[in-house]
C-alpha atoms as a PDB file:
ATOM      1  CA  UNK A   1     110.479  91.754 148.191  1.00  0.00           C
ATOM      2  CA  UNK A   2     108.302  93.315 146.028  1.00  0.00           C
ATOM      3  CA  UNK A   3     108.352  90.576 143.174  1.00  0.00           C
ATOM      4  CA  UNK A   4     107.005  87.421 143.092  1.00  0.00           C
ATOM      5  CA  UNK A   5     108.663  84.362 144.710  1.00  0.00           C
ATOM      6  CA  UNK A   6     108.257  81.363 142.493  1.00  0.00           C
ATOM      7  CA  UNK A   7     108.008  78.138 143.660  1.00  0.00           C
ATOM      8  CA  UNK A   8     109.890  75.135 145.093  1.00  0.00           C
ATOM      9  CA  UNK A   9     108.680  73.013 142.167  1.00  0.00           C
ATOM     10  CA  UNK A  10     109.318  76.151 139.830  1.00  0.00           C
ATOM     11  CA  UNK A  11     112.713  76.608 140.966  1.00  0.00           C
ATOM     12  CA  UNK A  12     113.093  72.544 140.654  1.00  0.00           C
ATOM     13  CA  UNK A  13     112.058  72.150 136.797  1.00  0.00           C
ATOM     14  CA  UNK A  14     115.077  74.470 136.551  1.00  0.00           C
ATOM     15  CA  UNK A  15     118.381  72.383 138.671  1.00  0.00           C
ATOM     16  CA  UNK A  16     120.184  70.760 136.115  1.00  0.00           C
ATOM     17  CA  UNK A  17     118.521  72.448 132.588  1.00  0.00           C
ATOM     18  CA  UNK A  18     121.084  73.468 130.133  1.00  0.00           C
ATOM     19  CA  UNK A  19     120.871  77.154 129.070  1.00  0.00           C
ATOM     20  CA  UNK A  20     121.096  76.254 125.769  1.00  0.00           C
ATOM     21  CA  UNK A  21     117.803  74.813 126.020  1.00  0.00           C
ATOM     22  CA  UNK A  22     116.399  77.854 127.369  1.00  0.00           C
ATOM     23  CA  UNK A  23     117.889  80.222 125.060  1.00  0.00           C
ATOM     24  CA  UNK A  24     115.816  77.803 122.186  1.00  0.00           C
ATOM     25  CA  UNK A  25     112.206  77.841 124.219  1.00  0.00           C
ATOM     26  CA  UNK A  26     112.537  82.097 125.293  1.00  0.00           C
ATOM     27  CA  UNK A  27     113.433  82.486 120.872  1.00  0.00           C
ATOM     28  CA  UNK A  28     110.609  81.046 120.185  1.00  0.00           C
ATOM     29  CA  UNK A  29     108.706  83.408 122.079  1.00  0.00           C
ATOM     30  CA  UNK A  30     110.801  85.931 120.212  1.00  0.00           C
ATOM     31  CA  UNK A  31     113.370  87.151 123.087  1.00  0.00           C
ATOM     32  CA  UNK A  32     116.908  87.062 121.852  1.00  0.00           C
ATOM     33  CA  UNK A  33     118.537  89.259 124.215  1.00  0.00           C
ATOM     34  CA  UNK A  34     118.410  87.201 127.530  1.00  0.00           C
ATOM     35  CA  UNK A  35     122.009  85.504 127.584  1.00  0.00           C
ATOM     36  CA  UNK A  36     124.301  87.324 129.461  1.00  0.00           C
ATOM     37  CA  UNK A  37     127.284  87.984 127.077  1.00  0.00           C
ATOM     38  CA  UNK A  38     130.875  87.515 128.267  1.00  0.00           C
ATOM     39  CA  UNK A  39     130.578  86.007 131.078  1.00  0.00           C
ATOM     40  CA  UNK A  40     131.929  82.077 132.340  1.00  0.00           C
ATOM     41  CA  UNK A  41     131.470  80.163 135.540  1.00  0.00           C
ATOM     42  CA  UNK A  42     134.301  80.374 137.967  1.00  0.00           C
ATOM     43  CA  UNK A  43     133.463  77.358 140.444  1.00  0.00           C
ATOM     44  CA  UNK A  44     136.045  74.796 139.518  1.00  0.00           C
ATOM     45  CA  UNK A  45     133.302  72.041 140.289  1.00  0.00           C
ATOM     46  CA  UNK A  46     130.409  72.174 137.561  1.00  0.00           C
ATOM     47  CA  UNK A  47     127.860  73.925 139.871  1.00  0.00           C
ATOM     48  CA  UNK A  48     124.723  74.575 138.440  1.00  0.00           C
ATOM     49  CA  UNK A  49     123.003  78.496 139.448  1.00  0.00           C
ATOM     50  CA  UNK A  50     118.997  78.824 139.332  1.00  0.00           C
ATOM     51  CA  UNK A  51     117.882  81.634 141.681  1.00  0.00           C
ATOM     52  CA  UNK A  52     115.682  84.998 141.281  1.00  0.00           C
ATOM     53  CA  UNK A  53     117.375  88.297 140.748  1.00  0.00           C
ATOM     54  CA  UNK A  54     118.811  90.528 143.728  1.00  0.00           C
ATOM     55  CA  UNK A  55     120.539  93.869 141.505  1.00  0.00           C
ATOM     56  CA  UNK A  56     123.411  96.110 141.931  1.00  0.00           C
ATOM     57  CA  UNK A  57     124.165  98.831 139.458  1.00  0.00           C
ATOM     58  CA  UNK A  58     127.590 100.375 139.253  1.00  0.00           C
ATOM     59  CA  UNK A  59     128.372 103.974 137.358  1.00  0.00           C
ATOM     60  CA  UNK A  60     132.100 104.376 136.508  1.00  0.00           C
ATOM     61  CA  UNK A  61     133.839 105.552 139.409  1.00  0.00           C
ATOM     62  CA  UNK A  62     135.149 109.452 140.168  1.00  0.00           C
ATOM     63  CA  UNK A  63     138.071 110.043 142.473  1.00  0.00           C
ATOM     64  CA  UNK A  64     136.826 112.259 144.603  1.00  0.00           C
ATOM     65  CA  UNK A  65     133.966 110.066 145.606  1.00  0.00           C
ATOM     66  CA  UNK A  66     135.831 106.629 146.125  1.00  0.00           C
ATOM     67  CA  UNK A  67     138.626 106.513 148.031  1.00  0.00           C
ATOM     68  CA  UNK A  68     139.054 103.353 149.569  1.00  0.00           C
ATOM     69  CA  UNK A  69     137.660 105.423 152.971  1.00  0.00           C
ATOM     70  CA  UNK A  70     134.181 104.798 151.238  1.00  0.00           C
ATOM     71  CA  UNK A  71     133.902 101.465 152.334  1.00  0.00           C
ATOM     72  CA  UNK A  72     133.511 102.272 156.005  1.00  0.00           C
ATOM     73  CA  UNK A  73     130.025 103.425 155.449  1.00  0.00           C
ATOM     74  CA  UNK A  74     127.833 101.102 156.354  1.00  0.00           C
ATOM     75  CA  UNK A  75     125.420 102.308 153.730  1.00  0.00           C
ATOM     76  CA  UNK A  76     127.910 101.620 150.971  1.00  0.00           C
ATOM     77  CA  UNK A  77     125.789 100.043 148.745  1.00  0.00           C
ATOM     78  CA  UNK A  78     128.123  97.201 147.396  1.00  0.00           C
ATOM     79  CA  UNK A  79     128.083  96.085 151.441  1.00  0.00           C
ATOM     80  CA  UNK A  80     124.890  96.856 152.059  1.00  0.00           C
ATOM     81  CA  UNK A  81     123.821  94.586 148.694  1.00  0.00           C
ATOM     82  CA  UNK A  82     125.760  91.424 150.121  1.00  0.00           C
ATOM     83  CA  UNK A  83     124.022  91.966 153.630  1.00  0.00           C
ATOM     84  CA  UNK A  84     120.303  92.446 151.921  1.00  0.00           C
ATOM     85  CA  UNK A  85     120.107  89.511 149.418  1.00  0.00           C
ATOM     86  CA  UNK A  86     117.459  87.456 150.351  1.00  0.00           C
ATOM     87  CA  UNK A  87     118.811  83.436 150.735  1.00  0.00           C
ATOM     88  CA  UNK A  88     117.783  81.611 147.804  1.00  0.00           C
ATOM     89  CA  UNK A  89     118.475  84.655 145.332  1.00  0.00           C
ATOM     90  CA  UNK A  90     121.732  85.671 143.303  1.00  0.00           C
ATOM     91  CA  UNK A  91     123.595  89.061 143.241  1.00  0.00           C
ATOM     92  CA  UNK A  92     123.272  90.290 139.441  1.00  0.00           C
ATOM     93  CA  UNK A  93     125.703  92.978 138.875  1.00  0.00           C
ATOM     94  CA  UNK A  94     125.874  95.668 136.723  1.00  0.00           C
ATOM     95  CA  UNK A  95     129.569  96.144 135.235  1.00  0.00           C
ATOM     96  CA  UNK A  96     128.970  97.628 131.886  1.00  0.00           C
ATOM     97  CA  UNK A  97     130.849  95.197 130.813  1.00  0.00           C
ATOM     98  CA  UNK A  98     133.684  96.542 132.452  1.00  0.00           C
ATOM     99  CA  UNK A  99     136.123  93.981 133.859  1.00  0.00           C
ATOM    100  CA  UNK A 100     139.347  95.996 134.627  1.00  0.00           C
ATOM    101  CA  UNK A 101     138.201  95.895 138.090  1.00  0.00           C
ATOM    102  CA  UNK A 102     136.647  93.275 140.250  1.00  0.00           C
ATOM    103  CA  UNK A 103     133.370  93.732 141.560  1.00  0.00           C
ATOM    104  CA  UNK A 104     133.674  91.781 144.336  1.00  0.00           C
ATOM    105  CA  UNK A 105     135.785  89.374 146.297  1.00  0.00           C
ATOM    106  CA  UNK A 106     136.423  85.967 147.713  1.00  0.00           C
ATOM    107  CA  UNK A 107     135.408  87.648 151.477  1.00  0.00           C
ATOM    108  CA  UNK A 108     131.852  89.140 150.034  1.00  0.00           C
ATOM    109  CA  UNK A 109     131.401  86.186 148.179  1.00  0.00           C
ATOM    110  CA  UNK A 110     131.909  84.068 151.216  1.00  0.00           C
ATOM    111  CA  UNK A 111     129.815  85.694 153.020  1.00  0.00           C
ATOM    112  CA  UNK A 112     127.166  85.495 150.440  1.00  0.00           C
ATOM    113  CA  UNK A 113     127.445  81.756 150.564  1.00  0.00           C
ATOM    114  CA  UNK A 114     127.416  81.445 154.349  1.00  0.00           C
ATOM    115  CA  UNK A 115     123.895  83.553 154.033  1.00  0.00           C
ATOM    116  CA  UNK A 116     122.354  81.005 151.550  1.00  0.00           C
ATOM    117  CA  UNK A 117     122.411  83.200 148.723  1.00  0.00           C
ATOM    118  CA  UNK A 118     122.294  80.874 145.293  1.00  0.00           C
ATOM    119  CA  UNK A 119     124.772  82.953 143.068  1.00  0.00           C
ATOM    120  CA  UNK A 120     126.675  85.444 141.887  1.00  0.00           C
ATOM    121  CA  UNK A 121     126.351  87.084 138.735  1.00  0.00           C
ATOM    122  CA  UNK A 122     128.698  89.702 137.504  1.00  0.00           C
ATOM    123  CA  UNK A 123     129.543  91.380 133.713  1.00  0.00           C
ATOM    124  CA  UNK A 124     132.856  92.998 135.579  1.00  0.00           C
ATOM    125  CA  UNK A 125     135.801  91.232 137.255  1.00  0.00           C
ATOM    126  CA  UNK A 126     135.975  89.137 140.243  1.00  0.00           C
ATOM    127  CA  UNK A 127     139.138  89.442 142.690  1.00  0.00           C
ATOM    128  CA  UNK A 128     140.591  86.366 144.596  1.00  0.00           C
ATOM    129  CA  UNK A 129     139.611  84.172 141.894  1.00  0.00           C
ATOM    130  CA  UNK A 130     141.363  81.088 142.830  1.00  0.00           C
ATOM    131  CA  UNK A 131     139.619  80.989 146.249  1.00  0.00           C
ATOM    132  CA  UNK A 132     136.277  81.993 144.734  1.00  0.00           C
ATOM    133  CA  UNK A 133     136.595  79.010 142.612  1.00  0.00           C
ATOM    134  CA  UNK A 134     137.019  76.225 145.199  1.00  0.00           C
ATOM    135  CA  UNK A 135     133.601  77.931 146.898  1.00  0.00           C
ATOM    136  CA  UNK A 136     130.000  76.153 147.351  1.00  0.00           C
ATOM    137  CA  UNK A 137     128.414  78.935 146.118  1.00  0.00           C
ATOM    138  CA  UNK A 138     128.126  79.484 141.838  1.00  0.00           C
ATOM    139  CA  UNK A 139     129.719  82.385 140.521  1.00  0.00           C
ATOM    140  CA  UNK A 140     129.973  83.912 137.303  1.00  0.00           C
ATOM    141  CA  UNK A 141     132.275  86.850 136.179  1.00  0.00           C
ATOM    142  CA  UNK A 142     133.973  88.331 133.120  1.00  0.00           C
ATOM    143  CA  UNK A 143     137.076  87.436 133.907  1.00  0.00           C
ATOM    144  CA  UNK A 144     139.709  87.313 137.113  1.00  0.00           C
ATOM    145  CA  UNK A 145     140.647  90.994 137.994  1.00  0.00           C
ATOM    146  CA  UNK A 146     143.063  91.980 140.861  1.00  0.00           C
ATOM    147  CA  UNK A 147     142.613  95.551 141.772  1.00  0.00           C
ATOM    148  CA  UNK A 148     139.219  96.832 143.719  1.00  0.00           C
ATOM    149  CA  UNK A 149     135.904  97.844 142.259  1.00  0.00           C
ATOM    150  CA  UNK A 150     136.395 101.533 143.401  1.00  0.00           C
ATOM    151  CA  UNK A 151     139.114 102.087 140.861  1.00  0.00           C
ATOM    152  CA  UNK A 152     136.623 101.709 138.344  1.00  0.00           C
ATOM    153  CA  UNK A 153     133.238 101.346 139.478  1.00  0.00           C
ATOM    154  CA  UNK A 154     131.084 103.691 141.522  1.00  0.00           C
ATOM    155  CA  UNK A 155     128.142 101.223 143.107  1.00  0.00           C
ATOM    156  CA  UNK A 156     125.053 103.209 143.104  1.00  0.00           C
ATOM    157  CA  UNK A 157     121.583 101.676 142.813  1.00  0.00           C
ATOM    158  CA  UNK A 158     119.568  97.974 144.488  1.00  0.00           C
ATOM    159  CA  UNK A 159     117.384  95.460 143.349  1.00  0.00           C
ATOM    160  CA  UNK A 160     116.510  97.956 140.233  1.00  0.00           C
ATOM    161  CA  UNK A 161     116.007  96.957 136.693  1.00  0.00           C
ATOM    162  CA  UNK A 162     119.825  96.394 135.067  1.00  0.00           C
ATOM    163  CA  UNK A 163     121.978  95.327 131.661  1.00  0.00           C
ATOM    164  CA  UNK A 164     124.265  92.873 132.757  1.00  0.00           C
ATOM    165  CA  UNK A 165     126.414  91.505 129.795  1.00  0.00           C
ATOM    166  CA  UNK A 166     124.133  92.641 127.709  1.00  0.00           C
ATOM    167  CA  UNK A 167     120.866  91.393 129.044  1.00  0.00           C
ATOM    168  CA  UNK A 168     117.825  93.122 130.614  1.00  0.00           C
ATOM    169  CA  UNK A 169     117.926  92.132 134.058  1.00  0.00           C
ATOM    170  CA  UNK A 170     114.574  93.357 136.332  1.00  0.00           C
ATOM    171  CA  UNK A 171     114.341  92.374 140.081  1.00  0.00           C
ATOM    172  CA  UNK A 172     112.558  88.590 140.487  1.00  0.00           C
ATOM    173  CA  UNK A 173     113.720  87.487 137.050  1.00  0.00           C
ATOM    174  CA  UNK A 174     115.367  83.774 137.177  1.00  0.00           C
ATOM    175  CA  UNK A 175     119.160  83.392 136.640  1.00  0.00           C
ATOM    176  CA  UNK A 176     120.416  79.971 135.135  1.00  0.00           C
ATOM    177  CA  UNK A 177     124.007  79.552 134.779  1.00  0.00           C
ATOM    178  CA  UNK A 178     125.824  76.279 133.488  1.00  0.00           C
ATOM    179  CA  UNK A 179     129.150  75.319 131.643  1.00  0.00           C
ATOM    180  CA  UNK A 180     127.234  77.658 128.931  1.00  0.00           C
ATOM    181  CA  UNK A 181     127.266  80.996 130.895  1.00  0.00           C
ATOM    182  CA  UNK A 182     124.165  82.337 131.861  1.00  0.00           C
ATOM    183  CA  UNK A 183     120.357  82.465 130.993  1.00  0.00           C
ATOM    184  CA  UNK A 184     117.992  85.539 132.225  1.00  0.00           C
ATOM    185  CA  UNK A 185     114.574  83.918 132.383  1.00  0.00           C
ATOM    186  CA  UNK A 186     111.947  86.939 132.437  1.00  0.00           C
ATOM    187  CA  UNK A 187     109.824  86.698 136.036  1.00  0.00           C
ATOM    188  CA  UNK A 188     106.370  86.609 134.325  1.00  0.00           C
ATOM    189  CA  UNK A 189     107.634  83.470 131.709  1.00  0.00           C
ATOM    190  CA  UNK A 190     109.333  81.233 134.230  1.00  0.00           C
ATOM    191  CA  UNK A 191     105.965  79.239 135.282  1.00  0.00           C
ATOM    192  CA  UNK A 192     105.230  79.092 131.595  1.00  0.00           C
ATOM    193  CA  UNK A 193     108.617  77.880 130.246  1.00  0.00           C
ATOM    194  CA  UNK A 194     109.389  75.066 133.518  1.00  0.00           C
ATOM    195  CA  UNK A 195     106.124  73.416 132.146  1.00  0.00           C
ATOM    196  CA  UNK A 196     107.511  73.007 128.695  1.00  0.00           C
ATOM    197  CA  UNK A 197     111.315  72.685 129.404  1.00  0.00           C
ATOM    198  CA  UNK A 198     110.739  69.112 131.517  1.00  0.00           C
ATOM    199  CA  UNK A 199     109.235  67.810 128.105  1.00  0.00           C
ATOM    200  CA  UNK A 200     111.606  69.119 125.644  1.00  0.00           C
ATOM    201  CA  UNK A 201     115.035  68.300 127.617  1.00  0.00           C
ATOM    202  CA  UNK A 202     113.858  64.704 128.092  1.00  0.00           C
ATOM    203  CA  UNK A 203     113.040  64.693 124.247  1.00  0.00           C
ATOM    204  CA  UNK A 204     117.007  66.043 123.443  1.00  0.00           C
ATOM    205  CA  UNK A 205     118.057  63.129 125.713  1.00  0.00           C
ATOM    206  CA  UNK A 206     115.899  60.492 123.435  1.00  0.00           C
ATOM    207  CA  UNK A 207     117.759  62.513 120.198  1.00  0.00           C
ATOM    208  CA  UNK A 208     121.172  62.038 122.188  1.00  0.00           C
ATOM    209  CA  UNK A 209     121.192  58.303 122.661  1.00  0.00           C
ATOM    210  CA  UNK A 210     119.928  57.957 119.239  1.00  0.00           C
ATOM    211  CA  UNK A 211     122.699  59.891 117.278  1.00  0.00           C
ATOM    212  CA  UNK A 212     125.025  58.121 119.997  1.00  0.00           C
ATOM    213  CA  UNK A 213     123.551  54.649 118.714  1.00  0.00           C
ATOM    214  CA  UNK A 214     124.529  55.834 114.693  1.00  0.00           C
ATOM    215  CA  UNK A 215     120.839  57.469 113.645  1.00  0.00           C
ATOM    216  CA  UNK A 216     121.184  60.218 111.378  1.00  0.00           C
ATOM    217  CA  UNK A 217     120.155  64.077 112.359  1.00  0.00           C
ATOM    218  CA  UNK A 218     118.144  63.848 109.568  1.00  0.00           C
ATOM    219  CA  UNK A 219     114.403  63.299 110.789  1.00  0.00           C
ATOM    220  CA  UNK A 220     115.410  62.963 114.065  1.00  0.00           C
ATOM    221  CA  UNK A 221     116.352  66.819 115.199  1.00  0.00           C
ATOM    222  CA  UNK A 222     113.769  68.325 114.580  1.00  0.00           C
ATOM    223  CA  UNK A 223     111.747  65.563 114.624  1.00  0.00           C
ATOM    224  CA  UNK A 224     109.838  64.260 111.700  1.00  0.00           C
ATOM    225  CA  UNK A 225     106.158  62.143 112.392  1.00  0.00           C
ATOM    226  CA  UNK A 226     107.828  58.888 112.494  1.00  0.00           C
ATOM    227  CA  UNK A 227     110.438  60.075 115.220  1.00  0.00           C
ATOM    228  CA  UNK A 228     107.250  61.569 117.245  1.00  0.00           C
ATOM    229  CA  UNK A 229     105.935  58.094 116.861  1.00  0.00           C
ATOM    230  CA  UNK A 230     108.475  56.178 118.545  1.00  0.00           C
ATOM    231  CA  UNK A 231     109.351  58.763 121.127  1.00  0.00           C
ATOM    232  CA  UNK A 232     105.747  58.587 122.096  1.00  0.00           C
ATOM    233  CA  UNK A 233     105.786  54.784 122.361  1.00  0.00           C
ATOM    234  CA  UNK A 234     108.953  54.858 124.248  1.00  0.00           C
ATOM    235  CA  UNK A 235     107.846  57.607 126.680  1.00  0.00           C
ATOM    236  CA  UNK A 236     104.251  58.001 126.929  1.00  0.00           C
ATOM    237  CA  UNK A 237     103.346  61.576 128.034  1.00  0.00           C
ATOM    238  CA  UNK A 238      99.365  60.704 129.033  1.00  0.00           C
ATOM    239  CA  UNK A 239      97.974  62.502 125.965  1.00  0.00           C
ATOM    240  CA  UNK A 240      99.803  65.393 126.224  1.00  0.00           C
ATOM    241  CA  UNK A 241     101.822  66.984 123.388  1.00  0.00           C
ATOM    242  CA  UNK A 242     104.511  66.376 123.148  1.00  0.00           C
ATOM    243  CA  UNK A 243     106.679  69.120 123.343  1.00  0.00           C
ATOM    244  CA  UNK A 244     110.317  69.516 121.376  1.00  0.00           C
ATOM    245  CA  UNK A 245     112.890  72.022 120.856  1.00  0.00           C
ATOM    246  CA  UNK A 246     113.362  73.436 116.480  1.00  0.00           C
ATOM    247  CA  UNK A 247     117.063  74.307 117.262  1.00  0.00           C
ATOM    248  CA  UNK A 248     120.484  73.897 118.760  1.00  0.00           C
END
């Protein structure tokens, strides 16, 4: 790997944040193209994806060059991507948004579970969806799509900088997929942002109980001085600021 591996406690600030969250703290540093558009978890459990970026980049397939013969090269790059991804990272592919084809399978996508991989990231179909979906590992596609990848998709380059749904995905960067879809987290923010997204998803939780209890919006999201107040007195944060999302 030629990126940098973030840490256990990096990786941990992440399990269990809601990408909605972290589409608010990476607008604020004025990002708004790191959700990955059009695509929905497949798991039939709510299984949560945080792991760095492993890339595969697809061209639109030409007949000539992908008969289904292709995929007893060893070298094929789709097979050679499920075979390299380091355990603990996810398989971002690059689609074009094209999901009249799967990208992968439920046998690939086994195997990437069996190797420790944490995800599976894809702006094109996914075949064998119903099996996929009863699987450990998370996995996120366009939408179920039965026939194979080479009847539309050419796979051509690894681990180099991609669009997937939309979204600027470079080698290292950290995937986040919930209920939501899924959250690119650029490499060189992700220290930066785990520090602040503790503080401000525990502050959302305060704001939930509150509107549960009856309390108006109003004052409360965003947060007025009074709200601040009590928060603080309710969950002391050692003289640190206290920090809090501006938006939905």
């Amino acid at each position: 790997m030629t990126h940098k591996i973030l840490s256990d406690a990096t990786l941990a600030a992440y399990r269990g944040a809601s990408t909605a969250s972290l589409c608010t703290l990476l607008y604020k540093r004025g990002l708004r193209k790191c959700f990955v558009e059009g695509v929905s978890r497949l798991n039939r459990a709510p299984i949560h994806l945080v792991g760095q970026a492993y890339t595969l980049r697809y061209i639109p397939s030409r007949e000539d060059l992908n008969g289904i013969e292709v995929f007893r090269d060893p070298k094929h790059p789709q097979r050679v991507a499920v075979e390299a991804v380091p355990a603990g990272h996810v398989l971002v592919m690059d689609c074009r948004g094209d999901a009249t084809a799967a990208s992968a399978g439920a046998i690939l996508t086994k195997r990437l579970e069996v190797r420790g991989c944490a995800g599976l990231v894809t702006d094109g179909g996914l075949r064998d969806a119903e099996t996929i979906a009863g699987l450990e590992i998370p996995s996120f596609c366009a939408r179920p799509s039965a026939p194979t990848n080479l009847t539309r998709h050419h796979a051509i380059d690894l681990n180099v900088p991609i669009g997937c749904g939309g979204a600027p995905v470079f080698p290292g960067d950290l995937m986040v997929g919930d209920g939501d879809g899924v959250v690119v987290v650029p490499l060189h923010l992700a220290e930066e942002i785990a520090e602040e997204l503790t503080q401000m998803e525990a502050f959302e939780d305060y704001v939930f109980e509150q509107v549960s209890a009856g309390e108006s919006i109003i004052g409360l999201y965003p947060p007025n001085e009074e709200t601040l107040k009590r928060y603080a007195a309710r969950a002391p944060k050692s003289g640190a600021e206290i920090k809090t999302g501006e938006t939905t």
